[in-house]
C-alpha atoms as a PDB file:
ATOM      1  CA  UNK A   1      -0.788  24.544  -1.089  1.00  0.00           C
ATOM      2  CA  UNK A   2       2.109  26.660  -1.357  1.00  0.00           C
ATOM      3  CA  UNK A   3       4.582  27.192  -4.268  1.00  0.00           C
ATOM      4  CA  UNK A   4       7.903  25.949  -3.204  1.00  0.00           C
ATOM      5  CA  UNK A   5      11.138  28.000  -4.044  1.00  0.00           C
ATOM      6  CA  UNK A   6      13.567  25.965  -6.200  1.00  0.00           C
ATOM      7  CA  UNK A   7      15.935  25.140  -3.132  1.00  0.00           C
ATOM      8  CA  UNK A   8      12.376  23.691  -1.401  1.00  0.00           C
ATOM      9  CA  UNK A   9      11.956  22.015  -4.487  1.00  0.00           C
ATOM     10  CA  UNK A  10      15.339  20.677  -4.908  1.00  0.00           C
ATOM     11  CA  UNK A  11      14.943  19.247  -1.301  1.00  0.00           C
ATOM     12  CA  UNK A  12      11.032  18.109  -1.454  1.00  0.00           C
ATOM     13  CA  UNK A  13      12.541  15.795  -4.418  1.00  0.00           C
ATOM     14  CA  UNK A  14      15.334  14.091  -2.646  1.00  0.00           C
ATOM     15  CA  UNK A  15      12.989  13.515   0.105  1.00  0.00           C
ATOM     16  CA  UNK A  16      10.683  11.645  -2.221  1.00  0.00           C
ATOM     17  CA  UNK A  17      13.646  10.013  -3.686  1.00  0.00           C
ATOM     18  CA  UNK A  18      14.399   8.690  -0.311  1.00  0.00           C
ATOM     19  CA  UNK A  19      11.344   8.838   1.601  1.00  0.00           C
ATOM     20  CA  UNK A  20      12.851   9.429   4.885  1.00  0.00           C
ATOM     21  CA  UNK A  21      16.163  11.229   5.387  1.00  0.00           C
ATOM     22  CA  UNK A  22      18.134  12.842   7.921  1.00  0.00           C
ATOM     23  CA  UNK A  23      19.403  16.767   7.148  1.00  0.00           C
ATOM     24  CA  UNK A  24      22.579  14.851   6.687  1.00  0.00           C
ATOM     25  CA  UNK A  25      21.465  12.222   4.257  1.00  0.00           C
ATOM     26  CA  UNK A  26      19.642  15.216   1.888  1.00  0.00           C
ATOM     27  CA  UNK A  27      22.924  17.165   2.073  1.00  0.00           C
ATOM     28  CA  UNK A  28      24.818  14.176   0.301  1.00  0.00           C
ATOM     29  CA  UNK A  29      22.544  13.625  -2.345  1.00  0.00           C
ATOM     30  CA  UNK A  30      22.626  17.342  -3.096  1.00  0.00           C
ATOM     31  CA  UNK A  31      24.362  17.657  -6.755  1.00  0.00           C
ATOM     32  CA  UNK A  32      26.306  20.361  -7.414  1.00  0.00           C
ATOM     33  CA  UNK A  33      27.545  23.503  -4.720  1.00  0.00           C
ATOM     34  CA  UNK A  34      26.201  21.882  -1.295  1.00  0.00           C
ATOM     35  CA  UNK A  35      24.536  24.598   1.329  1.00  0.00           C
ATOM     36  CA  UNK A  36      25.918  24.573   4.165  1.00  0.00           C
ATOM     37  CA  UNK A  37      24.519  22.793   7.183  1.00  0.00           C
ATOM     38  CA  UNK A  38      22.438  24.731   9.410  1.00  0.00           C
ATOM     39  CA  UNK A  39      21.288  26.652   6.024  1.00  0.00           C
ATOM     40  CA  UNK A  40      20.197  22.665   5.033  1.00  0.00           C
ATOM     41  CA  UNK A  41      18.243  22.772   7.760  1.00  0.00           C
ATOM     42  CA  UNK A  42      16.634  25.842   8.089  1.00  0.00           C
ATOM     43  CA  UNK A  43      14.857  24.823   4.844  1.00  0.00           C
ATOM     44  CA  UNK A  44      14.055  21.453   6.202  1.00  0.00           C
ATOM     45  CA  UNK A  45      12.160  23.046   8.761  1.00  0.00           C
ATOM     46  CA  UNK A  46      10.549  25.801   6.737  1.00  0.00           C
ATOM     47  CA  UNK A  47       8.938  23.046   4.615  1.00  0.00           C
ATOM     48  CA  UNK A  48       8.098  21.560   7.779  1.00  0.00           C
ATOM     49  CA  UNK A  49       6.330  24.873   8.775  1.00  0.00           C
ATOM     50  CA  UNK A  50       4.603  24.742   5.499  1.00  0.00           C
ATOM     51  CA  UNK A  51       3.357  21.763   5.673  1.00  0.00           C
ATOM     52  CA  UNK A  52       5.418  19.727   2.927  1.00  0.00           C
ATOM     53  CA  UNK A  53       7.303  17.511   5.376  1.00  0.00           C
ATOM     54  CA  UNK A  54       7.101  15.912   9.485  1.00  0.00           C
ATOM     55  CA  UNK A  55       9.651  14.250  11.199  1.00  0.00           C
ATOM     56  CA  UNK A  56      10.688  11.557  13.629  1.00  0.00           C
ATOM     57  CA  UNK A  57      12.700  12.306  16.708  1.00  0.00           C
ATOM     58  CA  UNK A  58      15.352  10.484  17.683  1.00  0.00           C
ATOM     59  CA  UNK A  59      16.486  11.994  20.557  1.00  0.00           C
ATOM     60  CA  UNK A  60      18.381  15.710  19.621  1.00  0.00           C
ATOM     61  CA  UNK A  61      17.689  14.282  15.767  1.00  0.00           C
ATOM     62  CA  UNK A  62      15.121  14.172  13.454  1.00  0.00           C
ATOM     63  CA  UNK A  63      14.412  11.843  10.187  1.00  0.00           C
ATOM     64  CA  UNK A  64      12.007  14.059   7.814  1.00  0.00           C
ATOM     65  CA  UNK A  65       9.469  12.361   5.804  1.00  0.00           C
ATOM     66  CA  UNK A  66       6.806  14.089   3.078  1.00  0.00           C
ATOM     67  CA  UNK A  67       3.538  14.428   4.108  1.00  0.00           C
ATOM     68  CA  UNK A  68       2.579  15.604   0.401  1.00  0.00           C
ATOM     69  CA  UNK A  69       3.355  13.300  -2.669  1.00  0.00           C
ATOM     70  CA  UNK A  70       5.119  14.219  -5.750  1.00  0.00           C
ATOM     71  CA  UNK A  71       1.830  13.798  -7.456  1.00  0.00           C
ATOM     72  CA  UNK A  72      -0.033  15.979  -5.442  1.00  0.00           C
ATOM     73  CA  UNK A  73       2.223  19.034  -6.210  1.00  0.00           C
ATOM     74  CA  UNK A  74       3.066  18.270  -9.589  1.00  0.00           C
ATOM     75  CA  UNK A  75      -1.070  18.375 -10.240  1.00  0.00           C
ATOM     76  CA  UNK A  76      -1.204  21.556  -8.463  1.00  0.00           C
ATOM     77  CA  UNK A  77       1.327  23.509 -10.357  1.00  0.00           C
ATOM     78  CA  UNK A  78       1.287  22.364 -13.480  1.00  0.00           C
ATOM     79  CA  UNK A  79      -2.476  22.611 -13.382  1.00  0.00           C
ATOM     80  CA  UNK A  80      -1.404  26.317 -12.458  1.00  0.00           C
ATOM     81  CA  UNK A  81       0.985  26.790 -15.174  1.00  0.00           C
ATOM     82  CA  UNK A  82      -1.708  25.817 -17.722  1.00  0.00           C
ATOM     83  CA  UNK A  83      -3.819  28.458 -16.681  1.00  0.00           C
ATOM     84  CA  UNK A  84      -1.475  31.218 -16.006  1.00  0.00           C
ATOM     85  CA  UNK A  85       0.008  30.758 -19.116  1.00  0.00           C
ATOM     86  CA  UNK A  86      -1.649  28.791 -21.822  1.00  0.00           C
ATOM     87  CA  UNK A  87      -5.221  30.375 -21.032  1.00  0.00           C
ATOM     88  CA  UNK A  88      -6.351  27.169 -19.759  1.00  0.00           C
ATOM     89  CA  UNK A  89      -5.504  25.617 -23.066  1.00  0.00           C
ATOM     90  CA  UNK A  90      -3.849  22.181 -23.062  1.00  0.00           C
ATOM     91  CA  UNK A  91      -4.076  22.250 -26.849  1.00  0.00           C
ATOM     92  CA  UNK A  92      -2.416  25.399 -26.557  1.00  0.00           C
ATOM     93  CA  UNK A  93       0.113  23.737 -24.053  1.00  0.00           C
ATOM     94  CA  UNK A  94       0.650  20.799 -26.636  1.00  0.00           C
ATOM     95  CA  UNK A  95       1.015  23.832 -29.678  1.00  0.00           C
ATOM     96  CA  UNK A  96       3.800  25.309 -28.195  1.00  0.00           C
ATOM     97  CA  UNK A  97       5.690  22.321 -27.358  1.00  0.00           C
ATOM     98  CA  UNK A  98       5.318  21.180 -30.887  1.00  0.00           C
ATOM     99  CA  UNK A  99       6.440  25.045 -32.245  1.00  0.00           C
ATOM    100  CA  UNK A 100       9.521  24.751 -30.239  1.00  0.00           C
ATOM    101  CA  UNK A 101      10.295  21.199 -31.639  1.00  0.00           C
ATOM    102  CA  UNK A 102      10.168  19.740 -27.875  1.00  0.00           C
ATOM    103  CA  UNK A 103       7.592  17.250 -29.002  1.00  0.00           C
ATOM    104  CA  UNK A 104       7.860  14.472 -31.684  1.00  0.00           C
ATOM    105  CA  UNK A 105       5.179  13.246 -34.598  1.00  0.00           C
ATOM    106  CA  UNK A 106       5.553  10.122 -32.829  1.00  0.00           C
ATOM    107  CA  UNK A 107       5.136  11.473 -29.260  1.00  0.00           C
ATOM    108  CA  UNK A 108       1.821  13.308 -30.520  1.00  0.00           C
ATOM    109  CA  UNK A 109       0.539  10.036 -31.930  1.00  0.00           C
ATOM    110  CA  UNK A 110       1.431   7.837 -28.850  1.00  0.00           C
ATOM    111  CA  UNK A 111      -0.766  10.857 -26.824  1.00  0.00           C
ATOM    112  CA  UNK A 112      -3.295  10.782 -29.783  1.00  0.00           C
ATOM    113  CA  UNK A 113      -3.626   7.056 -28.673  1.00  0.00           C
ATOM    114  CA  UNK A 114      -3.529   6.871 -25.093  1.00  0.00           C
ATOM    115  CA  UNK A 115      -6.618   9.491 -25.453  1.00  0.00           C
ATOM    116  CA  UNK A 116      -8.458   7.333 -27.842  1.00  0.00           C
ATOM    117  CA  UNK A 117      -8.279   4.261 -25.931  1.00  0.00           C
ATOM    118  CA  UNK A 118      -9.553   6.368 -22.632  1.00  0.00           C
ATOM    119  CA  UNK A 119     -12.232   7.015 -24.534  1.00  0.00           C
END
């Protein structure tokens, strides 16, 4: 599986959002400075190229769907971010959150318990 630039991430997300959209329908829920158009849909259809997305006909239009779930890619990449740069480490992961004050005490502890009762 691919990375996704942000722009094909930006997209891939509305389309899981909505789970089928016309270009037109992913242009409006674009926040922000809107692409134009044809530039909307070049994208479309690269992720359709890449395997991210298919699409329905209808006539001279198509409705584009994800083929690959949020999940999916989020376990990919994160799994890749881990090892490219926390060595692998979760605990090192989890460190550096905590260093950077991004986690709570409380937040460790609910994760400290959701482990233990896994286990």
């Amino acid at each position: 599986m691919q990375r996704l630039t942000n722009k094909e991430e930006e997209v891939m997300k509305i389309l899981w959002h909505l789970d089928k959209a016309f270009v037109k329908e992913i242009l409006h829920e674009i926040k922000g400075e809107k692409p134009h158009y044809n530039t909307l849909s070049t994208i479309v259809r690269n992720l359709e190229e890449k395997g991210f997305v298919d699409h329905e006909a209808f006539g001279n239009t198509h409705r584009y769907f994800p083929l690959v779930t949020k999940e999916d890619y989020r376990k990919k990449f994160v799994n890749s971010a881990i090892a490219d740069y926390y060595d692998d480490s979760y605990k090192s992961l989890v460190s550096h959150f905590a260093k950077e004050e991004k986690i709570s005490v409380a937040e460790l502890k609910e994760i400290i318990d959701l482990i233990e009762k896994k286990n």
